[in-house]
Each structure stands twice: as C-alpha cells, then as structure tokens.
N, C-alpha and C. Protein backbone atom coordinates (compact mmCIF):
# COMPACT_ATOMS: atom_id res chain seq x y z
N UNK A 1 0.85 -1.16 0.00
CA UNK A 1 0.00 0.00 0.00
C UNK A 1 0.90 1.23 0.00
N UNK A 2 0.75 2.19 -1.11
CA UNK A 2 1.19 3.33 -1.06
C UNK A 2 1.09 4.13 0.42
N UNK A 3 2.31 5.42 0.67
CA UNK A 3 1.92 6.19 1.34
C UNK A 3 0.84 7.02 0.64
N UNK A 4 -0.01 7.98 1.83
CA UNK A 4 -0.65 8.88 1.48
C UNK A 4 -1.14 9.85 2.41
N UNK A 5 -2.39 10.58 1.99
CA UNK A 5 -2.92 11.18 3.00
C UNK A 5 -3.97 10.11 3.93
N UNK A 6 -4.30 8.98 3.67
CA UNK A 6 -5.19 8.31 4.33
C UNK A 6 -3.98 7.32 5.00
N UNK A 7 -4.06 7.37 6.44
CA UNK A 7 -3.45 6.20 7.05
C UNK A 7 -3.89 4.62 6.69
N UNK A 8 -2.61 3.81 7.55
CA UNK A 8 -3.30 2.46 6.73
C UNK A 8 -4.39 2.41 7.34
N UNK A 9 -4.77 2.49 8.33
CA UNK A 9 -6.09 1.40 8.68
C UNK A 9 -7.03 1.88 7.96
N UNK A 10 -7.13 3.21 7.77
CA UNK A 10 -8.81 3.72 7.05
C UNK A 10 -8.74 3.31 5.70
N UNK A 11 -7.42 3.17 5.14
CA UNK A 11 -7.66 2.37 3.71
C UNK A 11 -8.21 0.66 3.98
N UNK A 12 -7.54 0.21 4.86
CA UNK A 12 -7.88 -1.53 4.97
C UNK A 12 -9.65 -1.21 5.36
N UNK A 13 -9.98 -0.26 6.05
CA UNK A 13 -11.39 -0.12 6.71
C UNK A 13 -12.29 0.41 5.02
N UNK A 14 -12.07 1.05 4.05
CA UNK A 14 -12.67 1.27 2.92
C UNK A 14 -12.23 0.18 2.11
N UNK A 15 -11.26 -0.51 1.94
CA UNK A 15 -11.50 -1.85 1.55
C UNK A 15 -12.31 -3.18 2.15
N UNK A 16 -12.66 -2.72 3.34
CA UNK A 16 -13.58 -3.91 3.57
C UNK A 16 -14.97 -3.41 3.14
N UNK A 17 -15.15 -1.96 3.24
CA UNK A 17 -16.37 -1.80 3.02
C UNK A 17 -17.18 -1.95 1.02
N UNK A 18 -15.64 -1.61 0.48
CA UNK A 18 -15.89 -2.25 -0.94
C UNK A 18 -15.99 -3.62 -1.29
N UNK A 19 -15.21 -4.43 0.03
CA UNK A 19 -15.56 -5.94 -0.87
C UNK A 19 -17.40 -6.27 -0.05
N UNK A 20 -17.64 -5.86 1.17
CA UNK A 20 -18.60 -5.89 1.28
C UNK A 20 -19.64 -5.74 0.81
N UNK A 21 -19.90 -4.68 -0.19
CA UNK A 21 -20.23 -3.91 -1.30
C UNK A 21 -20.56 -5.00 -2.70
N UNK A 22 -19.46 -4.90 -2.80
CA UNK A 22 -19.07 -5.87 -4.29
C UNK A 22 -19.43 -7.72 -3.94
N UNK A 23 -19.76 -8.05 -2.78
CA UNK A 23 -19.64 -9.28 -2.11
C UNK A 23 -18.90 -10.42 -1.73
N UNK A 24 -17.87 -9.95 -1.91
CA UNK A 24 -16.50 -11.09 -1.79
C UNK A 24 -16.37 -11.33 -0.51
N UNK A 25 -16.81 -12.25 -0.38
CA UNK A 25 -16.27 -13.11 0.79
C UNK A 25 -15.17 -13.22 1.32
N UNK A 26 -14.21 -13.59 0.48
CA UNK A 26 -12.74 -13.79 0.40
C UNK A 26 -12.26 -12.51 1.27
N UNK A 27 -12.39 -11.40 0.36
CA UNK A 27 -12.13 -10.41 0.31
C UNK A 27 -12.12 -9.43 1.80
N UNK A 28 -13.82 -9.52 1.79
CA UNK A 28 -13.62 -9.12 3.59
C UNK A 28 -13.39 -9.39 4.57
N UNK A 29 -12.94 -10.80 4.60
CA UNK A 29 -12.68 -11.54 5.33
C UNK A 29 -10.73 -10.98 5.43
N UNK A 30 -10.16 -11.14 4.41
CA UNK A 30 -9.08 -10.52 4.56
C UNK A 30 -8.71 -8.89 4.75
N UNK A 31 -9.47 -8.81 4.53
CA UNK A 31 -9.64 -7.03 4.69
C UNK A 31 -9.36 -6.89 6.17
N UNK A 32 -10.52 -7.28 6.25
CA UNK A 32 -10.99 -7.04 8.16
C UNK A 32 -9.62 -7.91 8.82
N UNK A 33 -9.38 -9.45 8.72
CA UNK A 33 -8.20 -9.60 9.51
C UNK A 33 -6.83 -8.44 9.25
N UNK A 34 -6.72 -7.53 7.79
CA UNK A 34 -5.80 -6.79 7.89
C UNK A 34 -6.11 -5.87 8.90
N UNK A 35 -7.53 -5.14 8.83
CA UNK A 35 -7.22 -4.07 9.25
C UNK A 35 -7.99 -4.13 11.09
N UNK A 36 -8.29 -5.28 11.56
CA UNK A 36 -7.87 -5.36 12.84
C UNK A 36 -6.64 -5.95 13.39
N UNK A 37 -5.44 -6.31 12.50
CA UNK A 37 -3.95 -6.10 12.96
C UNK A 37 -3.36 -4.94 13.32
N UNK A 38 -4.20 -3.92 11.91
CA UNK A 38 -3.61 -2.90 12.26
C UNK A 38 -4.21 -1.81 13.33
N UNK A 39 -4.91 -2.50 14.16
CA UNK A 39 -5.72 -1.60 14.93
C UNK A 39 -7.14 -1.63 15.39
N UNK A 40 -7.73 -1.63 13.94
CA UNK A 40 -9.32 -1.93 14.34
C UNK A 40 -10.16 -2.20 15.47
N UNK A 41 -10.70 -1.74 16.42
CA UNK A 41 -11.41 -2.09 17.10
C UNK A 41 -13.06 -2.35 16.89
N UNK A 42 -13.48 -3.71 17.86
CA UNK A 42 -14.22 -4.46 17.67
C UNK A 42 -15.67 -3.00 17.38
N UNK A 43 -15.49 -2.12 18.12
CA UNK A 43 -16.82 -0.41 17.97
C UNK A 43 -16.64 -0.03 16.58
N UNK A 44 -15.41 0.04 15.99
CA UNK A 44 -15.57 0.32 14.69
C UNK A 44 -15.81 -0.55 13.60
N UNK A 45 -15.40 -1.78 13.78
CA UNK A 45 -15.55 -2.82 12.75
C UNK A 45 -17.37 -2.95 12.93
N UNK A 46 -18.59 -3.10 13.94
CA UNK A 46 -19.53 -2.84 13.90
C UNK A 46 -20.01 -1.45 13.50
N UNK A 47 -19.73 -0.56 13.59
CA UNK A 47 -19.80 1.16 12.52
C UNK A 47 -19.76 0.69 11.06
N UNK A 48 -18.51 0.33 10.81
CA UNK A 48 -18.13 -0.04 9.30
C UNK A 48 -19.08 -0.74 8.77
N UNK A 49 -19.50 -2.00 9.10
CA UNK A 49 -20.89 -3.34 8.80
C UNK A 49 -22.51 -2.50 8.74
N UNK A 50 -22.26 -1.62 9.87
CA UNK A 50 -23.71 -1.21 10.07
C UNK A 50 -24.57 -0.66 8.93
C-alpha cells in the first residue's frame, strides 16, 4: 500500500467496506483480519458493517 494522506487502517477499513459492497467473501474476510492487525477495534468494525 502506497503512502498517502489516508493512514493504513482507514484504507484496509474502505476496503472492507468495498468488498462488502461488491460481495466477496474472500475479500472481507481478509480485509478485516488486515485491518484489525492494524488496529481496528471491535466499535468500529460494527460502525463499518452497520
């Protein structure tokens, strides 16, 4: 993942919400284990789904 103006987690957190979106299974499933490595807490990963 490039640097940028978006830190990592809010990119791994808008990639889960696109494979969610798009329906990949696969996808959010890896998303979400990335981006609760990098932080995620269990309040936001329910925000993100909601």
């Amino acid at each position: 993942m490039a640097p940028g103006a978006l830190d990592p987690l809010t990119k791994e957190m808008l990639y889960v919400a696109v494979s969610t979106a798009n329906g990949c299974g696969y996808c959010v499933h890896s998303h979400t284990a990335a981006a609760k490595a990098k932080g995620m807490t269990e309040a936001q990963h329910g925000e993100l789904l909601a």
